[in-house]
C-alpha atoms as a PDB file:
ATOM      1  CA  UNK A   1     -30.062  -5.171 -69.537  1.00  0.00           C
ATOM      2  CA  UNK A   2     -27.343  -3.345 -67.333  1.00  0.00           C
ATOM      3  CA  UNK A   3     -24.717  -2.050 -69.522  1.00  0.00           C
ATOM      4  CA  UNK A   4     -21.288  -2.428 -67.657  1.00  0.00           C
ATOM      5  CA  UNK A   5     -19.141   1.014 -67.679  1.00  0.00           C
ATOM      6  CA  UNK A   6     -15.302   0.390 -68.824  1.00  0.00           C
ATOM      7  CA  UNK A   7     -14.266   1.018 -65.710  1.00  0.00           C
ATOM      8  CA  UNK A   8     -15.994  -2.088 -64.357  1.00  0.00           C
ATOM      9  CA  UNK A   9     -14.763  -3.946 -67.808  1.00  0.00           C
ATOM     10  CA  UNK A  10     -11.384  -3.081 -66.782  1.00  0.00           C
ATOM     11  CA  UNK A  11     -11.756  -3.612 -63.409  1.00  0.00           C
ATOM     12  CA  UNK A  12     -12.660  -7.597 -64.482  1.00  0.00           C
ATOM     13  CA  UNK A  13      -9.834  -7.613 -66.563  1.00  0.00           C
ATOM     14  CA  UNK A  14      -7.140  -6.836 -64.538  1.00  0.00           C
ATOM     15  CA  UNK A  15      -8.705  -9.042 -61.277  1.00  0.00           C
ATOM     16  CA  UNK A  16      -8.862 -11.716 -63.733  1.00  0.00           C
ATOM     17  CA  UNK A  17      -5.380 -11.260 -64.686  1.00  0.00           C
ATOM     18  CA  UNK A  18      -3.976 -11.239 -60.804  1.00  0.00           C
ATOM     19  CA  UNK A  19      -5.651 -14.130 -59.826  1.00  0.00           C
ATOM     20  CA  UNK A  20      -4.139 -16.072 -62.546  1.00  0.00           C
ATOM     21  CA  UNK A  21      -1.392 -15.301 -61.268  1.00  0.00           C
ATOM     22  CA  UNK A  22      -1.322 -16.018 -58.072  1.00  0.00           C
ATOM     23  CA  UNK A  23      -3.074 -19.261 -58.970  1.00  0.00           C
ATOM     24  CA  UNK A  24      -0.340 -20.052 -61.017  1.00  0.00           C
ATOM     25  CA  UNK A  25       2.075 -18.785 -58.201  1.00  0.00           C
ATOM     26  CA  UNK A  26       0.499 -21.706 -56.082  1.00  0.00           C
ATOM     27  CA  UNK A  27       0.117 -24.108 -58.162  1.00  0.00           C
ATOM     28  CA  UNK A  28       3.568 -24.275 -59.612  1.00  0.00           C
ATOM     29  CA  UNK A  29       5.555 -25.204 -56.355  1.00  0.00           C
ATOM     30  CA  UNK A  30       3.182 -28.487 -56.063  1.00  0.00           C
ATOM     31  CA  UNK A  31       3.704 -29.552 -59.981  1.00  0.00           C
ATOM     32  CA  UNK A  32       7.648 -29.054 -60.051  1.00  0.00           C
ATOM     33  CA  UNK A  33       7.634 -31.095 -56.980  1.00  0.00           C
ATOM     34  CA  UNK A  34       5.522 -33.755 -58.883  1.00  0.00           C
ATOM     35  CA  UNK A  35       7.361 -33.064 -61.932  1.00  0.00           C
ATOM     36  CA  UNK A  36      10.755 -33.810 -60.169  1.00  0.00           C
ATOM     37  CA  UNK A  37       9.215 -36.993 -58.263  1.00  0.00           C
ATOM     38  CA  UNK A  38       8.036 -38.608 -61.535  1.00  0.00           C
ATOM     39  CA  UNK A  39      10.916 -37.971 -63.589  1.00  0.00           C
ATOM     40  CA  UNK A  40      14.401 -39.285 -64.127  1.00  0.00           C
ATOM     41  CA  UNK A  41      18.108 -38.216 -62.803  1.00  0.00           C
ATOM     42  CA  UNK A  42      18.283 -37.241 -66.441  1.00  0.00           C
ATOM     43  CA  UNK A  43      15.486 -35.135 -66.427  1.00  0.00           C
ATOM     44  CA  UNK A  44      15.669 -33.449 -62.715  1.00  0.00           C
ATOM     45  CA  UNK A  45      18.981 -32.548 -63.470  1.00  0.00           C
ATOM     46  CA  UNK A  46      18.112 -30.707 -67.246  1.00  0.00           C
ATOM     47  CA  UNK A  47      18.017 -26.382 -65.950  1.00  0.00           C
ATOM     48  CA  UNK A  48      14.989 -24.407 -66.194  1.00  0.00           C
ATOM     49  CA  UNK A  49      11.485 -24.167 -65.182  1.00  0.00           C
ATOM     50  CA  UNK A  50       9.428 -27.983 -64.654  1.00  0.00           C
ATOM     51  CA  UNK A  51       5.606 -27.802 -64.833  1.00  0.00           C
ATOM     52  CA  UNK A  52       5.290 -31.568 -66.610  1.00  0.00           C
ATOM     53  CA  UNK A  53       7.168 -34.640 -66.168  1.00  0.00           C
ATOM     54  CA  UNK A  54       8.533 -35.063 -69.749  1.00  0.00           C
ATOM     55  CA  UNK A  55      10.356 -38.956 -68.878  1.00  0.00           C
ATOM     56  CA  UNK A  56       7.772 -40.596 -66.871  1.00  0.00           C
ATOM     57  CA  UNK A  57       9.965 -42.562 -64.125  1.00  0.00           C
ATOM     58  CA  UNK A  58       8.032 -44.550 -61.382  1.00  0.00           C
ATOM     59  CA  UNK A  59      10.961 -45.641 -59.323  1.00  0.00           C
ATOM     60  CA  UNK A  60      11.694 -42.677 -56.799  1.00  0.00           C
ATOM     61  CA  UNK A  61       7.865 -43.441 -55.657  1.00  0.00           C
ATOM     62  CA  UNK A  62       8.590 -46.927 -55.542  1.00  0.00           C
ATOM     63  CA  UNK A  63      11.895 -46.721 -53.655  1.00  0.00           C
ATOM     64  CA  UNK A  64      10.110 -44.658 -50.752  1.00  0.00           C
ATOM     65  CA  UNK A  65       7.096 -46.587 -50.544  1.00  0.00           C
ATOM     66  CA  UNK A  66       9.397 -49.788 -50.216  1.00  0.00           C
ATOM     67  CA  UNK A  67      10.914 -47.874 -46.751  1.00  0.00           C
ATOM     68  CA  UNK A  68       9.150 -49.416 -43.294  1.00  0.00           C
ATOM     69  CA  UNK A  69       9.862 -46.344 -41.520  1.00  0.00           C
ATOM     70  CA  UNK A  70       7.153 -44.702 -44.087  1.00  0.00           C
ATOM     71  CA  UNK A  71       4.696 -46.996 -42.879  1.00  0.00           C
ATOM     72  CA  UNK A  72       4.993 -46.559 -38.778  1.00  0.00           C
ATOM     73  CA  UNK A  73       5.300 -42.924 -39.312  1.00  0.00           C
ATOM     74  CA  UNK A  74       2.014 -43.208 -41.105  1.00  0.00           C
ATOM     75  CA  UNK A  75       0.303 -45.404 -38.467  1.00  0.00           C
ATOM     76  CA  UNK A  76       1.355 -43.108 -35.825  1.00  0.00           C
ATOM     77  CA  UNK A  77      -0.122 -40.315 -37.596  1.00  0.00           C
ATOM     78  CA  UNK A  78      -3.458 -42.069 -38.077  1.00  0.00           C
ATOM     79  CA  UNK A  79      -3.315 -43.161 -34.365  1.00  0.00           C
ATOM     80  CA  UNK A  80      -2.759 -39.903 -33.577  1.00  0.00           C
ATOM     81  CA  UNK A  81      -4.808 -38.245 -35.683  1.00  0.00           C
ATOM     82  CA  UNK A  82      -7.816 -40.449 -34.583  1.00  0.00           C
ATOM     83  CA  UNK A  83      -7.423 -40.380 -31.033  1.00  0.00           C
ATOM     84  CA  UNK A  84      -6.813 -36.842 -31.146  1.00  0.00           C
ATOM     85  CA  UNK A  85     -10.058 -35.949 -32.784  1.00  0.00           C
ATOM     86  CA  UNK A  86     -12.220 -38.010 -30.737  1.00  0.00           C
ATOM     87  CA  UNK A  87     -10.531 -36.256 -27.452  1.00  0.00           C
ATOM     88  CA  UNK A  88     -11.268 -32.844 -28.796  1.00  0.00           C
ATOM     89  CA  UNK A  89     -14.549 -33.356 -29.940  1.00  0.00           C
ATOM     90  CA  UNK A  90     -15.253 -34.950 -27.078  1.00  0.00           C
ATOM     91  CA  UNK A  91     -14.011 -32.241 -24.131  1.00  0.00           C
ATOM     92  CA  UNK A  92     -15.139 -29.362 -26.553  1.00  0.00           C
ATOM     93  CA  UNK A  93     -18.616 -30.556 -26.435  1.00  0.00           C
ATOM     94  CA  UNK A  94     -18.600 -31.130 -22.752  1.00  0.00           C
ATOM     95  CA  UNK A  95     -17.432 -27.704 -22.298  1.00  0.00           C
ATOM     96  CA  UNK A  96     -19.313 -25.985 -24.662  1.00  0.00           C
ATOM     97  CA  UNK A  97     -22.704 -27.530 -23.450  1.00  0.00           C
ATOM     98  CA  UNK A  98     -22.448 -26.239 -19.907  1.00  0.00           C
ATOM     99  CA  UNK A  99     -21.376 -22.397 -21.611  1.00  0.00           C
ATOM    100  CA  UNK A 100     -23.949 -22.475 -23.882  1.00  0.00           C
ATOM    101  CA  UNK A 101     -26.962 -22.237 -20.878  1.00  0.00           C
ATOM    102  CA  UNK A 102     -27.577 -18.870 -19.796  1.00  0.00           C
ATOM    103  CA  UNK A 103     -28.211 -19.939 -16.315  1.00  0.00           C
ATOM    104  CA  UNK A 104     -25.229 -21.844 -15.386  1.00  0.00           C
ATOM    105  CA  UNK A 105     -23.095 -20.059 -12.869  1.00  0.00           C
ATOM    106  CA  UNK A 106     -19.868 -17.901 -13.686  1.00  0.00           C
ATOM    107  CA  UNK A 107     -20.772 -18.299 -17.551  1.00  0.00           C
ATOM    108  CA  UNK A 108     -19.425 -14.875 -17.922  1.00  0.00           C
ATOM    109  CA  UNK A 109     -16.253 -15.466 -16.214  1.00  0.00           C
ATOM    110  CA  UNK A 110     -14.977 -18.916 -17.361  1.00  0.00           C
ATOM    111  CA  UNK A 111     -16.044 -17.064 -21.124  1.00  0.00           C
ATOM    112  CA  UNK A 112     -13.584 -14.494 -20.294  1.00  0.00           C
ATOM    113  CA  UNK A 113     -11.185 -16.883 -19.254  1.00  0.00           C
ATOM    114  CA  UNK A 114     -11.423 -18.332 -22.900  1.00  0.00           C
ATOM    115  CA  UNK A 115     -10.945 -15.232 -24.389  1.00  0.00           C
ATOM    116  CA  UNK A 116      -7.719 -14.540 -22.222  1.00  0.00           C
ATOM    117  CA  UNK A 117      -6.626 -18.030 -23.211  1.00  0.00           C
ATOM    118  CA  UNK A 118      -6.557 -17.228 -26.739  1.00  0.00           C
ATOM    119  CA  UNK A 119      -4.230 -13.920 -26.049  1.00  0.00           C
ATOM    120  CA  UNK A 120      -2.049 -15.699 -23.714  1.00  0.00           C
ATOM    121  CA  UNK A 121      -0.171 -19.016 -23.135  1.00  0.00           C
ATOM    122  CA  UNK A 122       1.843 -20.815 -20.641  1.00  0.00           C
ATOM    123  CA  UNK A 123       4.841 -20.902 -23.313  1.00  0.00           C
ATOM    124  CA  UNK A 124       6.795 -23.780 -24.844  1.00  0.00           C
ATOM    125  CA  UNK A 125       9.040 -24.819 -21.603  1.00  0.00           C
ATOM    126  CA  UNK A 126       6.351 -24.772 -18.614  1.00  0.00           C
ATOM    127  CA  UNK A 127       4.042 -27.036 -20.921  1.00  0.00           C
ATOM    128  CA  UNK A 128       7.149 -29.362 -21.755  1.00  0.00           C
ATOM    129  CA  UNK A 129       8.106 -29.679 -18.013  1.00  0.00           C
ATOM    130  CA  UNK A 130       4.384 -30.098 -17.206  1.00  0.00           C
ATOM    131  CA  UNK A 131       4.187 -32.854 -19.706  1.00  0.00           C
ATOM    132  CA  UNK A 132       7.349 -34.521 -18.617  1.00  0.00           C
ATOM    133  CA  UNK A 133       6.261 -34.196 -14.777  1.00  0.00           C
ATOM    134  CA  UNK A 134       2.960 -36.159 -16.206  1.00  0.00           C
ATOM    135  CA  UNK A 135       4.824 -39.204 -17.575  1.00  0.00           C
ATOM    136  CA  UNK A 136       3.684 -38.476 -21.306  1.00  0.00           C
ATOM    137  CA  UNK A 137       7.011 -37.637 -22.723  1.00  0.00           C
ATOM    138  CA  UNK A 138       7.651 -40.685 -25.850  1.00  0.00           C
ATOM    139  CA  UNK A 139       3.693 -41.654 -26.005  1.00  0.00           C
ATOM    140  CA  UNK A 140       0.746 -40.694 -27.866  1.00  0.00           C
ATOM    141  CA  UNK A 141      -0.769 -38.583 -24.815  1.00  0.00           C
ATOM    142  CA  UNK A 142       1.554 -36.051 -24.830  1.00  0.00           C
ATOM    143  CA  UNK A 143       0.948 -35.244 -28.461  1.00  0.00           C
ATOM    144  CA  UNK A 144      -3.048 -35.214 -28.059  1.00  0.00           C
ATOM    145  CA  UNK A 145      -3.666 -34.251 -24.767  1.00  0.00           C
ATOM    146  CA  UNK A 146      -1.789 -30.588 -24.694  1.00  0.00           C
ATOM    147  CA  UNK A 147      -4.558 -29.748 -27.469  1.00  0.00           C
ATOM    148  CA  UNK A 148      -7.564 -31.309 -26.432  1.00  0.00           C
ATOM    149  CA  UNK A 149      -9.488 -28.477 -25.842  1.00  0.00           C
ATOM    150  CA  UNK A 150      -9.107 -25.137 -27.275  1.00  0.00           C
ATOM    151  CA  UNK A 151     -10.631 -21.249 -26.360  1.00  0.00           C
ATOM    152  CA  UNK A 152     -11.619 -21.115 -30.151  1.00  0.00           C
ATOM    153  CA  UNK A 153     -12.929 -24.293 -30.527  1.00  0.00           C
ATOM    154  CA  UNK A 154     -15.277 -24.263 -27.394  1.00  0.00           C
ATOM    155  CA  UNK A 155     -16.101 -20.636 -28.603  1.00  0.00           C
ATOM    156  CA  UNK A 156     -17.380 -22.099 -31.956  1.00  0.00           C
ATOM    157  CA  UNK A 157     -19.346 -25.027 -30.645  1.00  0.00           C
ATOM    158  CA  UNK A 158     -21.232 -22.600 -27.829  1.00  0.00           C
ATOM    159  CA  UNK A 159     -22.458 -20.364 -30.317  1.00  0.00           C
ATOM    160  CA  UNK A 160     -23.958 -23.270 -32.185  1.00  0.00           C
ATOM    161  CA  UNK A 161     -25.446 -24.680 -29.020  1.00  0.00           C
ATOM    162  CA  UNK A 162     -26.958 -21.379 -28.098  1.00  0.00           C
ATOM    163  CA  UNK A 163     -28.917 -21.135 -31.408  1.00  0.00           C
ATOM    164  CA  UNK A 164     -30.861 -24.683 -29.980  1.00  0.00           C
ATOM    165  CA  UNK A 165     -34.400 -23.149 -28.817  1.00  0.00           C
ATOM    166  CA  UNK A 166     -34.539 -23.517 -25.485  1.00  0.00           C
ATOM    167  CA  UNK A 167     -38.202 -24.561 -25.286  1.00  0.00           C
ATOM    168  CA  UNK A 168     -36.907 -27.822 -26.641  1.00  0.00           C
ATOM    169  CA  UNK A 169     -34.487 -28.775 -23.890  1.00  0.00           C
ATOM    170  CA  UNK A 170     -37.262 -27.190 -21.007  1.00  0.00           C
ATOM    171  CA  UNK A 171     -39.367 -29.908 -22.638  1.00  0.00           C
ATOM    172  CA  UNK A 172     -36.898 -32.731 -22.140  1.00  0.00           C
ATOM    173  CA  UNK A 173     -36.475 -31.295 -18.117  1.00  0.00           C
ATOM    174  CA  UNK A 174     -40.026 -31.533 -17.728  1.00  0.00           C
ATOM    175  CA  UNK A 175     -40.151 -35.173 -19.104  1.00  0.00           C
ATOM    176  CA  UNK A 176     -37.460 -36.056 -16.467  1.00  0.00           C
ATOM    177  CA  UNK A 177     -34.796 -36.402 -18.659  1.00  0.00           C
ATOM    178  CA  UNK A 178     -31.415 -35.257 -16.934  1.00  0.00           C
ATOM    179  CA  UNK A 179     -28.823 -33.488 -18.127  1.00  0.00           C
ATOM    180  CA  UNK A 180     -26.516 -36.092 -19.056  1.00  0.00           C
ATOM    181  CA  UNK A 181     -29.923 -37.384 -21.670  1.00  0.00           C
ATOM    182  CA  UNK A 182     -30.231 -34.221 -22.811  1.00  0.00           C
ATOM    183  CA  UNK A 183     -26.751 -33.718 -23.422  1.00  0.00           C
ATOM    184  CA  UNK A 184     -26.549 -37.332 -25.205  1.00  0.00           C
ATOM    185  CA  UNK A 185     -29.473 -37.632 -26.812  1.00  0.00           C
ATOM    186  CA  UNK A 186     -30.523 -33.969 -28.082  1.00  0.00           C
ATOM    187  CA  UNK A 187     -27.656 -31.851 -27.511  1.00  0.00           C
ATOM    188  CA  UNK A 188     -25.215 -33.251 -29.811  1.00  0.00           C
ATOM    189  CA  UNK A 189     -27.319 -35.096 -32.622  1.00  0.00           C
ATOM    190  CA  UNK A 190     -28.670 -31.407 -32.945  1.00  0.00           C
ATOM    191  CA  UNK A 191     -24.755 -30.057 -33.415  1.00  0.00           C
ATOM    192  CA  UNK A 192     -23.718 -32.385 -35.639  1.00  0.00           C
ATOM    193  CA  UNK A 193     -22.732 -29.977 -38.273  1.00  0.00           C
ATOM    194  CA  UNK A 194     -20.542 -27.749 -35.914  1.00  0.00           C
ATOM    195  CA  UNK A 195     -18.782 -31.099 -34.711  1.00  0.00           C
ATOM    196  CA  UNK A 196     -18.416 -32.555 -38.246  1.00  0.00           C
ATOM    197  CA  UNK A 197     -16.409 -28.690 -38.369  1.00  0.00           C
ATOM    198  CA  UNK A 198     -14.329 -29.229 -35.378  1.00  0.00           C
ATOM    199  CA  UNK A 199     -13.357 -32.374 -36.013  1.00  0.00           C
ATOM    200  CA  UNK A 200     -12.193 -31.965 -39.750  1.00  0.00           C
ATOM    201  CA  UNK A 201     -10.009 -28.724 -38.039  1.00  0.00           C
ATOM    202  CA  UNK A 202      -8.661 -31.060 -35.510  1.00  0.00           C
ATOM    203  CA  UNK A 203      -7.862 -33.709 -38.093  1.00  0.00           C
ATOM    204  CA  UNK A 204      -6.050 -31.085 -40.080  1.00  0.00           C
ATOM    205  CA  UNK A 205      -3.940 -29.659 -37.364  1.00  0.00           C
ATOM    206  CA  UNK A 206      -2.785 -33.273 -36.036  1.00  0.00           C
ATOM    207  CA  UNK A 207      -1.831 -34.650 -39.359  1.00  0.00           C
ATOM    208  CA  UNK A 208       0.234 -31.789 -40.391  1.00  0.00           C
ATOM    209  CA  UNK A 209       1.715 -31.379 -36.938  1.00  0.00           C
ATOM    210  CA  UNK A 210       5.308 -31.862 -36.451  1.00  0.00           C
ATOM    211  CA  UNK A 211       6.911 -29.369 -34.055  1.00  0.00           C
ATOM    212  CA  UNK A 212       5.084 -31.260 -30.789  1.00  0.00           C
ATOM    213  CA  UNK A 213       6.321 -34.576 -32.137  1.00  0.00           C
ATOM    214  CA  UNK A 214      10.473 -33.390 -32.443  1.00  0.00           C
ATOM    215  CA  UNK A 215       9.717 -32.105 -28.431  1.00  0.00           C
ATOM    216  CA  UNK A 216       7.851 -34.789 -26.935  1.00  0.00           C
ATOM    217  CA  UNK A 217       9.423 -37.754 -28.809  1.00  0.00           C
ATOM    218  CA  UNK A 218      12.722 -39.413 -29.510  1.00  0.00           C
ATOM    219  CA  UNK A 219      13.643 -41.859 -31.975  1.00  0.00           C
ATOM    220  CA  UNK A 220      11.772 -43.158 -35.274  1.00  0.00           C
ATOM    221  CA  UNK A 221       9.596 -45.411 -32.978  1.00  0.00           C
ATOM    222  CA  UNK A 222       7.698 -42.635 -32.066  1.00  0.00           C
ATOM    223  CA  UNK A 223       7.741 -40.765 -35.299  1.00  0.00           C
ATOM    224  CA  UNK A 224       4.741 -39.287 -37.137  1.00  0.00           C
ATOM    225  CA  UNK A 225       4.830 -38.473 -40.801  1.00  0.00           C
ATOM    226  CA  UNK A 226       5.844 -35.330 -40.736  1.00  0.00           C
ATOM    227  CA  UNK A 227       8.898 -35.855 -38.914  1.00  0.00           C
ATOM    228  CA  UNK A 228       9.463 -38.284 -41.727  1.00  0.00           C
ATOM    229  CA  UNK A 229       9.128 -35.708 -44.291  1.00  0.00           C
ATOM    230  CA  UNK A 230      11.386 -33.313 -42.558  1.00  0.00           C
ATOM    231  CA  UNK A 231      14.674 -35.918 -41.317  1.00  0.00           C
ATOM    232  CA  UNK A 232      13.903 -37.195 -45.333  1.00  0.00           C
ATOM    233  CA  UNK A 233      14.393 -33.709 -46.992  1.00  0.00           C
ATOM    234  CA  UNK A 234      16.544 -31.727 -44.657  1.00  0.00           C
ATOM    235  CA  UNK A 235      19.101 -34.320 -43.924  1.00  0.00           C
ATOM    236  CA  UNK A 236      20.407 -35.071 -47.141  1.00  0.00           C
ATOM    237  CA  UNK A 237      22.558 -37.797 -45.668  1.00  0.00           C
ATOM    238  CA  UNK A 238      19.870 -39.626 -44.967  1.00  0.00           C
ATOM    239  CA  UNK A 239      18.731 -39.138 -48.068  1.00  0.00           C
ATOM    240  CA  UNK A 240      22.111 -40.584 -49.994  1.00  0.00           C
ATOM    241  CA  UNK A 241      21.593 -43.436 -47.566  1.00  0.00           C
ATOM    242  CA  UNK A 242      18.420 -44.939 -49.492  1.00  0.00           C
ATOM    243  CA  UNK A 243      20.703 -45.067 -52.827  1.00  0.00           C
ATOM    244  CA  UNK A 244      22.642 -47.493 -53.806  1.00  0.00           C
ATOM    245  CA  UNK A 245      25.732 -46.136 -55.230  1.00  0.00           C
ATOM    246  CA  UNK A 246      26.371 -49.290 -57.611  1.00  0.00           C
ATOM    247  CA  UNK A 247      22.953 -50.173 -58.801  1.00  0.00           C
ATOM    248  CA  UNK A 248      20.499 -47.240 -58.457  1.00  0.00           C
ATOM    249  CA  UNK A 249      22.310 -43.882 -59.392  1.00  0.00           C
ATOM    250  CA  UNK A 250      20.151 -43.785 -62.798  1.00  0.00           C
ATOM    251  CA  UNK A 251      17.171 -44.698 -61.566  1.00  0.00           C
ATOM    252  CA  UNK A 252      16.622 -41.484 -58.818  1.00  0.00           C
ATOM    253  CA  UNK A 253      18.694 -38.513 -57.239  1.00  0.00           C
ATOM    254  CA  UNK A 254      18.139 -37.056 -53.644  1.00  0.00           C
ATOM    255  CA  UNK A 255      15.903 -34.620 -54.947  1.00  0.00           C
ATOM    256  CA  UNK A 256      13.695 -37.095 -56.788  1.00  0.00           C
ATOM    257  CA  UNK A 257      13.867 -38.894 -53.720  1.00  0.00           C
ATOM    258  CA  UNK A 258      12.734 -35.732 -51.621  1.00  0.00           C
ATOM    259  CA  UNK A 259      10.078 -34.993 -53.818  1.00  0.00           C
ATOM    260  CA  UNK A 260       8.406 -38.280 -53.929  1.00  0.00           C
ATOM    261  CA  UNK A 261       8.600 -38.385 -50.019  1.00  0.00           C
ATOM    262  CA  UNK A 262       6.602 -34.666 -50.262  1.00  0.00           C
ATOM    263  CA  UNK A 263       4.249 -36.125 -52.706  1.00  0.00           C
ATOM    264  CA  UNK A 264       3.546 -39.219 -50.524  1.00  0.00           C
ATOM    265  CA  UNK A 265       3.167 -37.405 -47.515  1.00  0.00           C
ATOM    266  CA  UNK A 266       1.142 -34.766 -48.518  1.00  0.00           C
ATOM    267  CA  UNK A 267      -1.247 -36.400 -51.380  1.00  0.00           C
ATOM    268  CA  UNK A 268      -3.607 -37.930 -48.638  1.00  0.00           C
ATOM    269  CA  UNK A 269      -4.439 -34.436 -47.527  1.00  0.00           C
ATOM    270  CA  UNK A 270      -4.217 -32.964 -51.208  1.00  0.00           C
ATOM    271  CA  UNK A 271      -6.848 -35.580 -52.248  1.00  0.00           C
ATOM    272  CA  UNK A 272      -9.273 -34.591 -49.776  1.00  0.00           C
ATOM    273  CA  UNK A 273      -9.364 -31.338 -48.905  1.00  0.00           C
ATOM    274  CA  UNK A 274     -11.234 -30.133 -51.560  1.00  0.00           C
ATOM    275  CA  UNK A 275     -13.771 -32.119 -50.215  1.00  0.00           C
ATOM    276  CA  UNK A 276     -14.109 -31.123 -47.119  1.00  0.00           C
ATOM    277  CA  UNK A 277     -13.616 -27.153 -47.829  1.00  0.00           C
ATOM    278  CA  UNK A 278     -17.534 -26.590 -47.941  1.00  0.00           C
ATOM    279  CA  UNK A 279     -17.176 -27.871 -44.094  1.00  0.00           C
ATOM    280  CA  UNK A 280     -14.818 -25.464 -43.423  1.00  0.00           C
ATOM    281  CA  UNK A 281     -16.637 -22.501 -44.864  1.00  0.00           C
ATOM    282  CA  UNK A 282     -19.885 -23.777 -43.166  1.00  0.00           C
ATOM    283  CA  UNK A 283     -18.118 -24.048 -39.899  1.00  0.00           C
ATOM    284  CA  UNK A 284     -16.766 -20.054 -40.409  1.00  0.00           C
ATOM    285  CA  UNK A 285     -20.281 -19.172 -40.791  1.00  0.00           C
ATOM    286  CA  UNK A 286     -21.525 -21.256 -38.023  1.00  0.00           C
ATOM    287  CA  UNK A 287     -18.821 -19.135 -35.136  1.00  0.00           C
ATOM    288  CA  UNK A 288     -21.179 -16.155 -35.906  1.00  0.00           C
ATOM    289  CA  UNK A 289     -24.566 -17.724 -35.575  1.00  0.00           C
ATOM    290  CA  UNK A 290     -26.274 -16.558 -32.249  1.00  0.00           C
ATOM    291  CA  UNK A 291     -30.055 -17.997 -31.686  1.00  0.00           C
END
């Protein structure tokens, strides 16, 4: 048995002791937003620090999941969100396939051009005014397209596709399979765990994108969630307008109001993440894998 020196002992301590903390640091925010969301006017409005709802009140959920504009800002973020991750995949894979043969001509310099793309960008007015001069401005396009394919992305998915032995696509040539079949039908059954990756990234980045929306769109018909959640709890105007001065003062504040509209929009993600964060570390691991 290895007998641990008091430095190490220490050592254990005191990391123990700081990741508490910033555990705790963390996980506070997201319970005194819950706490405020599930409690009463009464309650919210009591000073000091709020970890646990101590008057269980229901209604500040119930008053935001009773507003339509909830629900179309969730079905465009689904749409979105769906369409969005079957583009990327899609184009990534295309792109990455073609990269990932040693033999196909310029590899080297449309590599580097991925690699400059990653250092350098077009900016935030020539890619509005190309996307207005496209027609996409106020539809779903111009909030999936723009992203389709990304330099790190493609980089990811041709490292995977290099680490397929070579000797088993030859084969397929020989067979008279073409490159299209091989692409199909070996190619990306064979990457299925760097495109389950991908797409869980791309997922993640439409659903909690907002910034694209605010540019590209105008009015709530177009709204995704997140643009929801941000005209709900920076405008408090529009917050005061869901209250009812007459009937509903004691059953929910602005803040309760805001925080059940935080809760709402961000539990779907919440719930599961912590599923899919084995994905994510897999997919880390699987940038660096070189066959």
């Amino acid at each position: 048995m290895i007998r641990r020196t008091a430095g190490e002992k220490l050592f254990d301590v005191v990391n123990t002791c700081f990741l508490l903390l910033l555990a705790l640091s963390t996980l506070y925010p997201l319970m005194n937003v819950l706490t405020y969301s599930l409690s009463s006017p009464h309650t919210a409005n009591l000073p000091g620090l709020h970890f646990f709802p101590t008057e269980l009140n229901l209604d500040p959920l119930k008053k935001i999941l009773s507003n339509p504009d909830l629900y179309r800002a969730y079905g465009n973020t689904i749409l979105r969100t769906v369409l969005g991750v079957i583009s990327l995949v899609l184009l990534t894979a295309m792109m990455a396939y073609p990269l990932s043969i040693r033999t196909f001509p310029h590899r080297k310099l449309l590599s580097l051009l991925l690699v400059i793309s990653l250092m350098f960008t077009g900016g935030m007015i020539p890619t509005y005014l190309l996307v207005k001069n496209l027609g996409l401005i106020n539809t779903v396009w111009a909030l999936i397209l723009p992203p389709a394919v990304g330099g790190f992305n493609v980089m990811v998915m041709r490292n995977f596709m290099q680490s397929i032995h070579s000797e088993l696509l030859e084969s397929a040539k020989i067979d008279g399979a073409s490159e299209f079949t091989i692409f199909t039908r070996i190619v990306l059954p064979l990457s299925m765990p760097v495109i389950a990756v991908v797409g869980l990234w791309a997922a993640v980045f439409h659903w909690n994108s907002w910034f694209d929306a605010m540019i590209y769109t105008t009015g709530p018909k177009y709204e995704v969630v997140q643009m929801f959640l941000r005209r709900t709890v920076l405008n408090d105007a529009n917050t005061s307008l869901l209250i009812d001065p007459g009937r509903e003062m004691d059953l929910y504040t602005p803040v309760t109001l805001k925080s059940a509209t935080i809760m709402v929009v961000t539990l779907p993600i919440l719930l599961v993440y912590p599923f899919l964060q084995r994905f994510f570390v897999k997919g880390i691991m699987l940038g660096s894998v070189k066959g």
